[in-house]
C-alpha atoms as a PDB file:
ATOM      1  CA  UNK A   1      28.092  24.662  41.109  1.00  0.00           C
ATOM      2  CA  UNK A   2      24.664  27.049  40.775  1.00  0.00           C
ATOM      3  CA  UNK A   3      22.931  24.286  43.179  1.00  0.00           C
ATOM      4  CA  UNK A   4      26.128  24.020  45.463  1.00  0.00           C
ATOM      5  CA  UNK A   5      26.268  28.242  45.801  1.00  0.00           C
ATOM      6  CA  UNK A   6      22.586  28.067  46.805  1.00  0.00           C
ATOM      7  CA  UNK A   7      22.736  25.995  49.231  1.00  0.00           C
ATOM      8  CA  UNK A   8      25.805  27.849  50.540  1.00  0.00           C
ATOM      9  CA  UNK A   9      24.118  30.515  50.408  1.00  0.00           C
ATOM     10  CA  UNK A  10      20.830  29.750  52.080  1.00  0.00           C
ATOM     11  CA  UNK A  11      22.532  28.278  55.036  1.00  0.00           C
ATOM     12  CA  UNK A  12      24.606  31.550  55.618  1.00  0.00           C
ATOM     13  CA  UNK A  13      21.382  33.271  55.638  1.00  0.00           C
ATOM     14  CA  UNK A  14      19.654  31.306  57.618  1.00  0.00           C
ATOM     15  CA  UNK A  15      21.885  30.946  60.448  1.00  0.00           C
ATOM     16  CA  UNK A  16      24.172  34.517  60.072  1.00  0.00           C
ATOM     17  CA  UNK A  17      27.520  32.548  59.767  1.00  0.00           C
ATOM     18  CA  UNK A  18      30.235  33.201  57.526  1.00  0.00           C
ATOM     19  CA  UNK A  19      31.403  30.652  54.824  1.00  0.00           C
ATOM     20  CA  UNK A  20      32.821  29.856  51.728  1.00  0.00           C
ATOM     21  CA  UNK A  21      34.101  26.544  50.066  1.00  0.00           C
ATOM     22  CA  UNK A  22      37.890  26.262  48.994  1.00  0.00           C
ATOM     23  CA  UNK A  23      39.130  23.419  46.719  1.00  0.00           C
ATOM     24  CA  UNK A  24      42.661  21.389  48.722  1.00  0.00           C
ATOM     25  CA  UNK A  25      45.036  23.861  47.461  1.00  0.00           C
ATOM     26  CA  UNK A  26      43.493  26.437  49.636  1.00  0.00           C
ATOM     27  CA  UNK A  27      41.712  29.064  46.718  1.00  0.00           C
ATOM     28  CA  UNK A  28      38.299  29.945  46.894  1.00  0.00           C
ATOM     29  CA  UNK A  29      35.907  27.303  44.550  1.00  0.00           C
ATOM     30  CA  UNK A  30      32.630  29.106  45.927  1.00  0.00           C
ATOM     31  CA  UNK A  31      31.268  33.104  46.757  1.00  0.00           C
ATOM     32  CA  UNK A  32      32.050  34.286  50.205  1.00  0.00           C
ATOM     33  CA  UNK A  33      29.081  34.810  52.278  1.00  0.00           C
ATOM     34  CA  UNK A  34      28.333  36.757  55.206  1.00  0.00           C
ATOM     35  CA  UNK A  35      32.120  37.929  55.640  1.00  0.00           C
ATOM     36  CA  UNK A  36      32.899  40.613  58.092  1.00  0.00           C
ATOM     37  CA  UNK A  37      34.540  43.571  58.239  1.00  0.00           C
ATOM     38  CA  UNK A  38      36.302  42.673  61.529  1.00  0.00           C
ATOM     39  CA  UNK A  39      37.759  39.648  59.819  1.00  0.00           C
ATOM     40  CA  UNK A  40      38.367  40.351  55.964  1.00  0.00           C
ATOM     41  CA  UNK A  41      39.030  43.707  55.918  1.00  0.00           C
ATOM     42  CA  UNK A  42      40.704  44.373  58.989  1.00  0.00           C
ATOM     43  CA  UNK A  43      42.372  41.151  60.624  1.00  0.00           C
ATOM     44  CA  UNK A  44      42.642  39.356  57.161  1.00  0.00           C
ATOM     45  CA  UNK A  45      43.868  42.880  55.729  1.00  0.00           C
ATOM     46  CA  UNK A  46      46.910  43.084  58.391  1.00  0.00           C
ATOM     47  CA  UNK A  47      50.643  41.161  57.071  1.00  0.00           C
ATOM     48  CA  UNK A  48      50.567  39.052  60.348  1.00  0.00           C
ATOM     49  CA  UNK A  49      46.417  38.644  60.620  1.00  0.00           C
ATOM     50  CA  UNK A  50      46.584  37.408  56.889  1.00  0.00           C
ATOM     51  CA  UNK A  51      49.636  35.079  58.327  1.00  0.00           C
ATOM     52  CA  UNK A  52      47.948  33.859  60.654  1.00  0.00           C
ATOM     53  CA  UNK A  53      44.201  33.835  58.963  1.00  0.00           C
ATOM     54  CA  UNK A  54      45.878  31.698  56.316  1.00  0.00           C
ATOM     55  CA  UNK A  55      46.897  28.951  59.086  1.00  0.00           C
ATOM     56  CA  UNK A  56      43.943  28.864  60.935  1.00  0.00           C
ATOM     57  CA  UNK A  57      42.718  27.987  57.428  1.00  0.00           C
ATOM     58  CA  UNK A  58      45.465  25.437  56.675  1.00  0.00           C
ATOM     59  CA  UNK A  59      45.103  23.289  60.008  1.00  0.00           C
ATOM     60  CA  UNK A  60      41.358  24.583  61.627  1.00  0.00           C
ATOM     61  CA  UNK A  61      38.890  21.050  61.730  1.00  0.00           C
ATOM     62  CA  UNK A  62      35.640  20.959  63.130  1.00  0.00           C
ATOM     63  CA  UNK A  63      34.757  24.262  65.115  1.00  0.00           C
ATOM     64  CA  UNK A  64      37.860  25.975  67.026  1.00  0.00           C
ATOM     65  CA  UNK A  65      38.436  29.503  68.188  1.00  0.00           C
ATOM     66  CA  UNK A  66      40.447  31.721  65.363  1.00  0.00           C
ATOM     67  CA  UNK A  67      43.576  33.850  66.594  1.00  0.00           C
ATOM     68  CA  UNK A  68      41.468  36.743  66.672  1.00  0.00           C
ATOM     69  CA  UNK A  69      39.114  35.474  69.159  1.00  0.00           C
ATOM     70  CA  UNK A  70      36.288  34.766  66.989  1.00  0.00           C
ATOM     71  CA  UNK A  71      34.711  30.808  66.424  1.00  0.00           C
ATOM     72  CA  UNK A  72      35.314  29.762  62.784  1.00  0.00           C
ATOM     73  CA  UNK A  73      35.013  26.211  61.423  1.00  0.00           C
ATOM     74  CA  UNK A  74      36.833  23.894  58.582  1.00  0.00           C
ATOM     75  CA  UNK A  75      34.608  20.734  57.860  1.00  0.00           C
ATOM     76  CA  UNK A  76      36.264  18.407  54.673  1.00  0.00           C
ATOM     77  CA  UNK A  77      34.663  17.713  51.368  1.00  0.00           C
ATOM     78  CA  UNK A  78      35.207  14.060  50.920  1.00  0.00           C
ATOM     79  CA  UNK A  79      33.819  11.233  48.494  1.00  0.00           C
ATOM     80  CA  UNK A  80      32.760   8.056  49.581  1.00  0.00           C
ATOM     81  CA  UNK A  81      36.478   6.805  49.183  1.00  0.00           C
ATOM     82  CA  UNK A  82      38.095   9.500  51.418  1.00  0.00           C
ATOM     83  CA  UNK A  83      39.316  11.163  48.806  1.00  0.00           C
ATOM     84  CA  UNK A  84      39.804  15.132  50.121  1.00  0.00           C
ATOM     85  CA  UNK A  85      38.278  17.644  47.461  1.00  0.00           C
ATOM     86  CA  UNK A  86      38.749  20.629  49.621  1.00  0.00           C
ATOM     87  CA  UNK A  87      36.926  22.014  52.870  1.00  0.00           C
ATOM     88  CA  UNK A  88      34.073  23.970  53.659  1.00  0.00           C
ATOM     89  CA  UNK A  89      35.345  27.328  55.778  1.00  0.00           C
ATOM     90  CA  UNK A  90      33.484  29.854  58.189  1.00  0.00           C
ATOM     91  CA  UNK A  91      32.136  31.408  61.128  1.00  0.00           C
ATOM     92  CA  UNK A  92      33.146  34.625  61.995  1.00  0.00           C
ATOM     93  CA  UNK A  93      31.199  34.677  64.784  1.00  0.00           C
ATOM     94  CA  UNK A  94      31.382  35.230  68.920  1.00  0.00           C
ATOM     95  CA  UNK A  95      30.547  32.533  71.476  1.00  0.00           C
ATOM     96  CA  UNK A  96      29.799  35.346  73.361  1.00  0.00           C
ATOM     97  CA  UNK A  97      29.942  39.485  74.482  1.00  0.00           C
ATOM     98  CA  UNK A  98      32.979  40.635  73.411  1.00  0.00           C
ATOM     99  CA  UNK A  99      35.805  41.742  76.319  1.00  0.00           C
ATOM    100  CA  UNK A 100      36.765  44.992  74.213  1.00  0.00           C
ATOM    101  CA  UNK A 101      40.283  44.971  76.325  1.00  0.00           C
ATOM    102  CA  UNK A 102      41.667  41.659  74.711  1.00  0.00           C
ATOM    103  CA  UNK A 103      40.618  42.619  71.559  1.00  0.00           C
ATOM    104  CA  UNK A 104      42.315  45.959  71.835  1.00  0.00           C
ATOM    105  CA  UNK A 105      45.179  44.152  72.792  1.00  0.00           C
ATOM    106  CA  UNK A 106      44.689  42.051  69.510  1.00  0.00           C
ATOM    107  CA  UNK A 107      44.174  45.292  67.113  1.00  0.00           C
ATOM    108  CA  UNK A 108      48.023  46.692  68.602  1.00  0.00           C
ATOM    109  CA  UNK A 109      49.550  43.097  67.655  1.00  0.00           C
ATOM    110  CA  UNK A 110      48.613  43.144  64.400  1.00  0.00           C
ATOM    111  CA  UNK A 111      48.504  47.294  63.901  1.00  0.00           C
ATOM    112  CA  UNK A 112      45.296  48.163  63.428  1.00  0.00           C
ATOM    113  CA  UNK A 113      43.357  50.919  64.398  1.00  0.00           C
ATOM    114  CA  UNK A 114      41.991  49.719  67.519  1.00  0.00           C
ATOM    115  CA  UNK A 115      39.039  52.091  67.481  1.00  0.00           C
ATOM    116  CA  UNK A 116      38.306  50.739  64.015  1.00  0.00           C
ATOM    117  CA  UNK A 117      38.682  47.559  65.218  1.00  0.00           C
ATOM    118  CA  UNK A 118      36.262  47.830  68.003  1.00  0.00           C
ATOM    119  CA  UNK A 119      33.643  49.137  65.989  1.00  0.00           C
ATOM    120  CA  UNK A 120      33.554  46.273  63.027  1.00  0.00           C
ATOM    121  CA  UNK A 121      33.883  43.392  66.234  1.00  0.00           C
ATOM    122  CA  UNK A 122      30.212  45.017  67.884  1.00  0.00           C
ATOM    123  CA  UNK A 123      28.906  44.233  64.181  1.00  0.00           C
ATOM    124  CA  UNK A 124      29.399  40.600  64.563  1.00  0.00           C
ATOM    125  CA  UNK A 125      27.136  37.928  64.941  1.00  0.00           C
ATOM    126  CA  UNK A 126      27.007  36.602  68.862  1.00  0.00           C
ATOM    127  CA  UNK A 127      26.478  32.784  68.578  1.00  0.00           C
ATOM    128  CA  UNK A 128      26.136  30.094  71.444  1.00  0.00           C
ATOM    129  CA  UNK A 129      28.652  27.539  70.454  1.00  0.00           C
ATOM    130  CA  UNK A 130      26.348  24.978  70.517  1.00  0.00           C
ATOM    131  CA  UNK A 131      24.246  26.783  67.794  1.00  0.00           C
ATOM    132  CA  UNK A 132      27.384  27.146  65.385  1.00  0.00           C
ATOM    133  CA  UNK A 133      28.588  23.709  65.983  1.00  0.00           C
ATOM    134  CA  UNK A 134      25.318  22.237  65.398  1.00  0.00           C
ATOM    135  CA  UNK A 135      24.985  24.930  61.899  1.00  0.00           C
ATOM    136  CA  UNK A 136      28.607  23.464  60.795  1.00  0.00           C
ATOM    137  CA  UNK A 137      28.006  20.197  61.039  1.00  0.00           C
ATOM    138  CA  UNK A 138      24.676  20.648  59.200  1.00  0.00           C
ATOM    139  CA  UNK A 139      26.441  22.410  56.326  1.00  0.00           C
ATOM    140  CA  UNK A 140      28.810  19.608  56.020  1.00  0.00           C
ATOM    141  CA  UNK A 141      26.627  16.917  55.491  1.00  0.00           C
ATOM    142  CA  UNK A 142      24.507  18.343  53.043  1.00  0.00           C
ATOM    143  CA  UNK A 143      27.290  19.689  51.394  1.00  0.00           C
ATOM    144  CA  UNK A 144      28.784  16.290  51.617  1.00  0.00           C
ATOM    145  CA  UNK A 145      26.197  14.417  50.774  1.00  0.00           C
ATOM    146  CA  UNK A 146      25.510  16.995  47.908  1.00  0.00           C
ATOM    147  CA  UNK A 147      28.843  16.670  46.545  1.00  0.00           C
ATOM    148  CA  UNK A 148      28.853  12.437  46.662  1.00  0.00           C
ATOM    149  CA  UNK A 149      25.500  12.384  44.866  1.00  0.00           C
ATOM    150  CA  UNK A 150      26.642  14.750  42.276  1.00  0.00           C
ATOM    151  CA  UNK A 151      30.068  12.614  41.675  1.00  0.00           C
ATOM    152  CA  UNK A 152      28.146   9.545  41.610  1.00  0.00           C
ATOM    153  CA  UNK A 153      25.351  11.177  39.079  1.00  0.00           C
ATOM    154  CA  UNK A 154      28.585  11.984  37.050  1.00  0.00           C
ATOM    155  CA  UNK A 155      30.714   8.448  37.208  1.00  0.00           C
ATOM    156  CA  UNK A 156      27.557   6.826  36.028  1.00  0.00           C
ATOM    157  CA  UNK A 157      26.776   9.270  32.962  1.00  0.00           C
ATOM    158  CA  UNK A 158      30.323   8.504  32.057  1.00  0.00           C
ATOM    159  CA  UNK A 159      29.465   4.969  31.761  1.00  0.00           C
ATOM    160  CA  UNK A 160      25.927   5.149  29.882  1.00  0.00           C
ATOM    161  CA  UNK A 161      28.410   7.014  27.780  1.00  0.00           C
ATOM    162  CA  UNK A 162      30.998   4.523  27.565  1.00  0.00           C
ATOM    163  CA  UNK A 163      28.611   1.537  27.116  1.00  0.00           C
ATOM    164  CA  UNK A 164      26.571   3.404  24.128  1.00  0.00           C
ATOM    165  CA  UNK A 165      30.015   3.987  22.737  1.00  0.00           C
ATOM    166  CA  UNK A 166      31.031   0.674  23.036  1.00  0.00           C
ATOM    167  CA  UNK A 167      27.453  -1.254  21.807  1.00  0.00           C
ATOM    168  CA  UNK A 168      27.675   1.402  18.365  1.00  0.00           C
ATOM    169  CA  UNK A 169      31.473   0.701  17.738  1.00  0.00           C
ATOM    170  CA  UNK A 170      30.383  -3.472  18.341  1.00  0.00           C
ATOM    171  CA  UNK A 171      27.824  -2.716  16.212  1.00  0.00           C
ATOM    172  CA  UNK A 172      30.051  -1.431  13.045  1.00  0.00           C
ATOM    173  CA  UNK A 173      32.559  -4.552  13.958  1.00  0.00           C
ATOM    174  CA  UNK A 174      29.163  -7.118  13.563  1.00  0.00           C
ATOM    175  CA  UNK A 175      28.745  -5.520  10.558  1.00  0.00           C
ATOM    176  CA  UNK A 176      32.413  -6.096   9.130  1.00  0.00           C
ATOM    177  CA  UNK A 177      32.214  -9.241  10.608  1.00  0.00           C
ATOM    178  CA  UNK A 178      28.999 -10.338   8.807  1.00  0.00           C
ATOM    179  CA  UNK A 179      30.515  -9.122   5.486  1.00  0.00           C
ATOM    180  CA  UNK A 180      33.797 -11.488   5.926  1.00  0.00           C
ATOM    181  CA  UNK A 181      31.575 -14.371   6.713  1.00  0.00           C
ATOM    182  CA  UNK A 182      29.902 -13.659   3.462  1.00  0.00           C
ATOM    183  CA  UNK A 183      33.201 -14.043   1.691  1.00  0.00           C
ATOM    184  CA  UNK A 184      34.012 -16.875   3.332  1.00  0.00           C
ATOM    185  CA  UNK A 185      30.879 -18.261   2.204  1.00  0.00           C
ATOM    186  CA  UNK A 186      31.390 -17.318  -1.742  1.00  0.00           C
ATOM    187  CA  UNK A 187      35.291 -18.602  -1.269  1.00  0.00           C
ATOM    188  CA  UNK A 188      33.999 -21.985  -0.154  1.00  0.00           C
ATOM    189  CA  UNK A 189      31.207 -22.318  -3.117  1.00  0.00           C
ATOM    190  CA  UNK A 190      33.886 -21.426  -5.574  1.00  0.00           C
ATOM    191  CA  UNK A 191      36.653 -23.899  -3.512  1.00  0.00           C
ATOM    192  CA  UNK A 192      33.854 -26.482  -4.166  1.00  0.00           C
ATOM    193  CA  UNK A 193      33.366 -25.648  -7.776  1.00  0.00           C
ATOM    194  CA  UNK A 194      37.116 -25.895  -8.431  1.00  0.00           C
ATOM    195  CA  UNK A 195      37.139 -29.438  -6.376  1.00  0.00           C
ATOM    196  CA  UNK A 196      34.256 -30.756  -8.778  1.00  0.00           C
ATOM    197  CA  UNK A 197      35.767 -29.855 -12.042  1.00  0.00           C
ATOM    198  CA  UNK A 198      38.825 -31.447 -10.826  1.00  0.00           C
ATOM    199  CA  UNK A 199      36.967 -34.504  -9.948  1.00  0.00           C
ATOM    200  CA  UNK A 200      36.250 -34.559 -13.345  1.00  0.00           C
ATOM    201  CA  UNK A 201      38.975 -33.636 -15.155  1.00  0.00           C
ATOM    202  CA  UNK A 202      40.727 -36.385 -13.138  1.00  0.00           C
ATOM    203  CA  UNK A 203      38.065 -38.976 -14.433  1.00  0.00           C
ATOM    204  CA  UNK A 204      38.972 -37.913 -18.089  1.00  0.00           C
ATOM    205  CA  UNK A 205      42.784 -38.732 -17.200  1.00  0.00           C
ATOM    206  CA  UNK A 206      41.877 -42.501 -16.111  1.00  0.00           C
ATOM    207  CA  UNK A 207      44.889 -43.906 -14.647  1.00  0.00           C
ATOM    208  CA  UNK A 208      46.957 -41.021 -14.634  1.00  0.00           C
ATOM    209  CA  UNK A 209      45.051 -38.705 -13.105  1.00  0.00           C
ATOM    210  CA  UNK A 210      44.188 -40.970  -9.754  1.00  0.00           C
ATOM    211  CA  UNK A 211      46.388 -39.116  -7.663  1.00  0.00           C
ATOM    212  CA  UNK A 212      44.770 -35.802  -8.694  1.00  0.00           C
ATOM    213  CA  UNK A 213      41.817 -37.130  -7.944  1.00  0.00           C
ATOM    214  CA  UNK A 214      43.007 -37.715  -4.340  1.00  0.00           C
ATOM    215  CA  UNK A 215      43.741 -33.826  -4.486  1.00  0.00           C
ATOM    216  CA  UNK A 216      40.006 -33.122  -5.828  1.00  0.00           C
ATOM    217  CA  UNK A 217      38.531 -34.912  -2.873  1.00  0.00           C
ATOM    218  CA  UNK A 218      40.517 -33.368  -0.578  1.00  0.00           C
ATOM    219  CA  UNK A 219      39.511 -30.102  -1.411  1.00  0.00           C
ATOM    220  CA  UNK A 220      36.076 -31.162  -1.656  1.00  0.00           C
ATOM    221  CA  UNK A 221      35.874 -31.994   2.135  1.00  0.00           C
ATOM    222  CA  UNK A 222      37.771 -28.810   3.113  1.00  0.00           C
ATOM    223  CA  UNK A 223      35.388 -27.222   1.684  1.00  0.00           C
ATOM    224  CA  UNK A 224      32.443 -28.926   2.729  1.00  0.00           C
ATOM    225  CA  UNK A 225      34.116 -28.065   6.007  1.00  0.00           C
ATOM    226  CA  UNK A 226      34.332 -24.518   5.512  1.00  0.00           C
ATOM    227  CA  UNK A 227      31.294 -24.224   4.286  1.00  0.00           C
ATOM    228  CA  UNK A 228      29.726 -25.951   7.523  1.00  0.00           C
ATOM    229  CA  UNK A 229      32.122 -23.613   9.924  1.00  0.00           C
ATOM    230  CA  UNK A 230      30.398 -20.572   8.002  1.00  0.00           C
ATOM    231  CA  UNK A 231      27.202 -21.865   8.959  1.00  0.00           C
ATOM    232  CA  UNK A 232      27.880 -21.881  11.972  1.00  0.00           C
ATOM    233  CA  UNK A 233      29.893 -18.414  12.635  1.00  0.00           C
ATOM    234  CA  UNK A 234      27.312 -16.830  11.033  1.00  0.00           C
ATOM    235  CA  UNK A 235      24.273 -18.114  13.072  1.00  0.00           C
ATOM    236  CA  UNK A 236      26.806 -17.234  16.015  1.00  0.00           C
ATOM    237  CA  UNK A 237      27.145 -13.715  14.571  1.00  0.00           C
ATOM    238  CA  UNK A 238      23.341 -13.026  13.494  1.00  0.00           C
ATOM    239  CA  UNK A 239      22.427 -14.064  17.018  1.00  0.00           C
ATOM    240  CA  UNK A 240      24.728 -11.628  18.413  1.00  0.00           C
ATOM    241  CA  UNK A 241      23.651  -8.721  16.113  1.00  0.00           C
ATOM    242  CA  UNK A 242      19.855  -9.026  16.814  1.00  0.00           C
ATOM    243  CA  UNK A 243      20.990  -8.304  20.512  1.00  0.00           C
ATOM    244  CA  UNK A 244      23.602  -5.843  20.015  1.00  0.00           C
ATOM    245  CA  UNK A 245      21.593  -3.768  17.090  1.00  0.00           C
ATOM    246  CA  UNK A 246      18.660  -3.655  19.318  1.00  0.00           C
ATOM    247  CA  UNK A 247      20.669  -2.160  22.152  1.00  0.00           C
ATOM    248  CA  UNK A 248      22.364   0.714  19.225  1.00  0.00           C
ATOM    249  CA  UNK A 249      18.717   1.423  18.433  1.00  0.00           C
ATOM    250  CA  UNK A 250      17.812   1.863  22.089  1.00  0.00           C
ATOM    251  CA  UNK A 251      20.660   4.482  22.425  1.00  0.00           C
END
């Protein structure tokens, strides 16, 4: 927001137009620059002005001419998607001399002091309308463009985030994962262990301990076969942790 009010506020001083940003519910998201008298204190400050200030701010786009007489402008703040953030308001300006009758005739709608009145319009700004078209449309796209950069600065921080998150908790799970494959390991060296003293134990039994011997070898190739599987999870796995502790280090 510091760099968005600067460059708010540089382009009201530069070109002597009125602006300030408001977020889609209509509130003020910015500082008001370069406001009038004629229109915030006077018009604005009036039941009906405020009434119908308030929907000339509602339904103004691009540059149009306010109730009062005076040019004003309503460009949208949009992301790449379409997606409506709010609008950038302003103006407060004349297209040209002011004819003091039909602004009299303004003050007496709205009941203001028409003397007052007069005085606060000879204090605004007289614009061509080319000039505040052409400043309007150059505040919206650098806002625009301003505001899309910033969102798209922001969606990808969230991600770096989200990836270094995810690569340290993949990390932790490598880790656990190594440490089962290790028990694996010791269960299948103890599985084959068991197996051989069965072998043997069967041999002792002669004849009546052939079918336990059946058993024993069984065992013995489940867990030759285990033993092989573990091999080969946990060349899998330290392949995969050299990668993903390199990437944890990184972050």
């Amino acid at each position: 927001m510091t760099k968005f009010e600067e460059i708010m506020s540089n382009w009201a001083h530069s070109t002597g137009l009125a602006t300030v940003a408001v977020g889609d519910d209509g509130t003020y998201i910015s500082e008001c620059y370069n406001f009038t008298d004629f229109c915030i204190k006077l018009t604005r400050g009036s039941e009906e002005g405020c009434r119908r200030c308030e929907k000339n701010d509602r339904e103004g786009r691009g540059v149009y001419s306010c109730h009062a007489g005076l040019v004003d402008f309503g460009i949208p703040i949009t992301l790449d998607d379409g997606t409506v953030l709010g609008s950038i308001i302003g103006g407060q300006v004349l297209p040209e001399n002011p004819d003091e009758e039909k602004f009299r005739k303004t003050a007496k709608e709205l009941n203001i002091d028409e003397e007052e009145y007069i005085n606060a319009l000879h204090k605004v700004n007289v614009k061509s309308r080319t000039e505040i078209e052409a400043s309007a449309h150059l505040l919206g796209d650098v806002i625009n463009m301003f505001v899309r950069a910033s969102y798209a600065t922001m969606q990808n921080q969230h991600l770096v985030t989200e990836l270094r998150e995810g690569i340290h908790k993949a990390a932790e799970q490598l880790v656990r994962a190594n440490d089962n494959t290790k028990q694996i390991d010791a269960f299948s060296k103890r599985q084959k262990i068991l197996a051989l003293n069965a072998s043997i134990e069967a041999a002792r039994a002669g004849e009546a301990g052939k079918g336990f011997s059946v058993v024993a070898n069984e065992v013995q190739k489940l867990a030759h076969g285990m033993e092989t599987t573990s091999a080969q999870i946990t060349q899998a796995l330290n392949e995969v942790t050299t990668t993903v502790m390199a990437l944890n280090k990184r972050n």
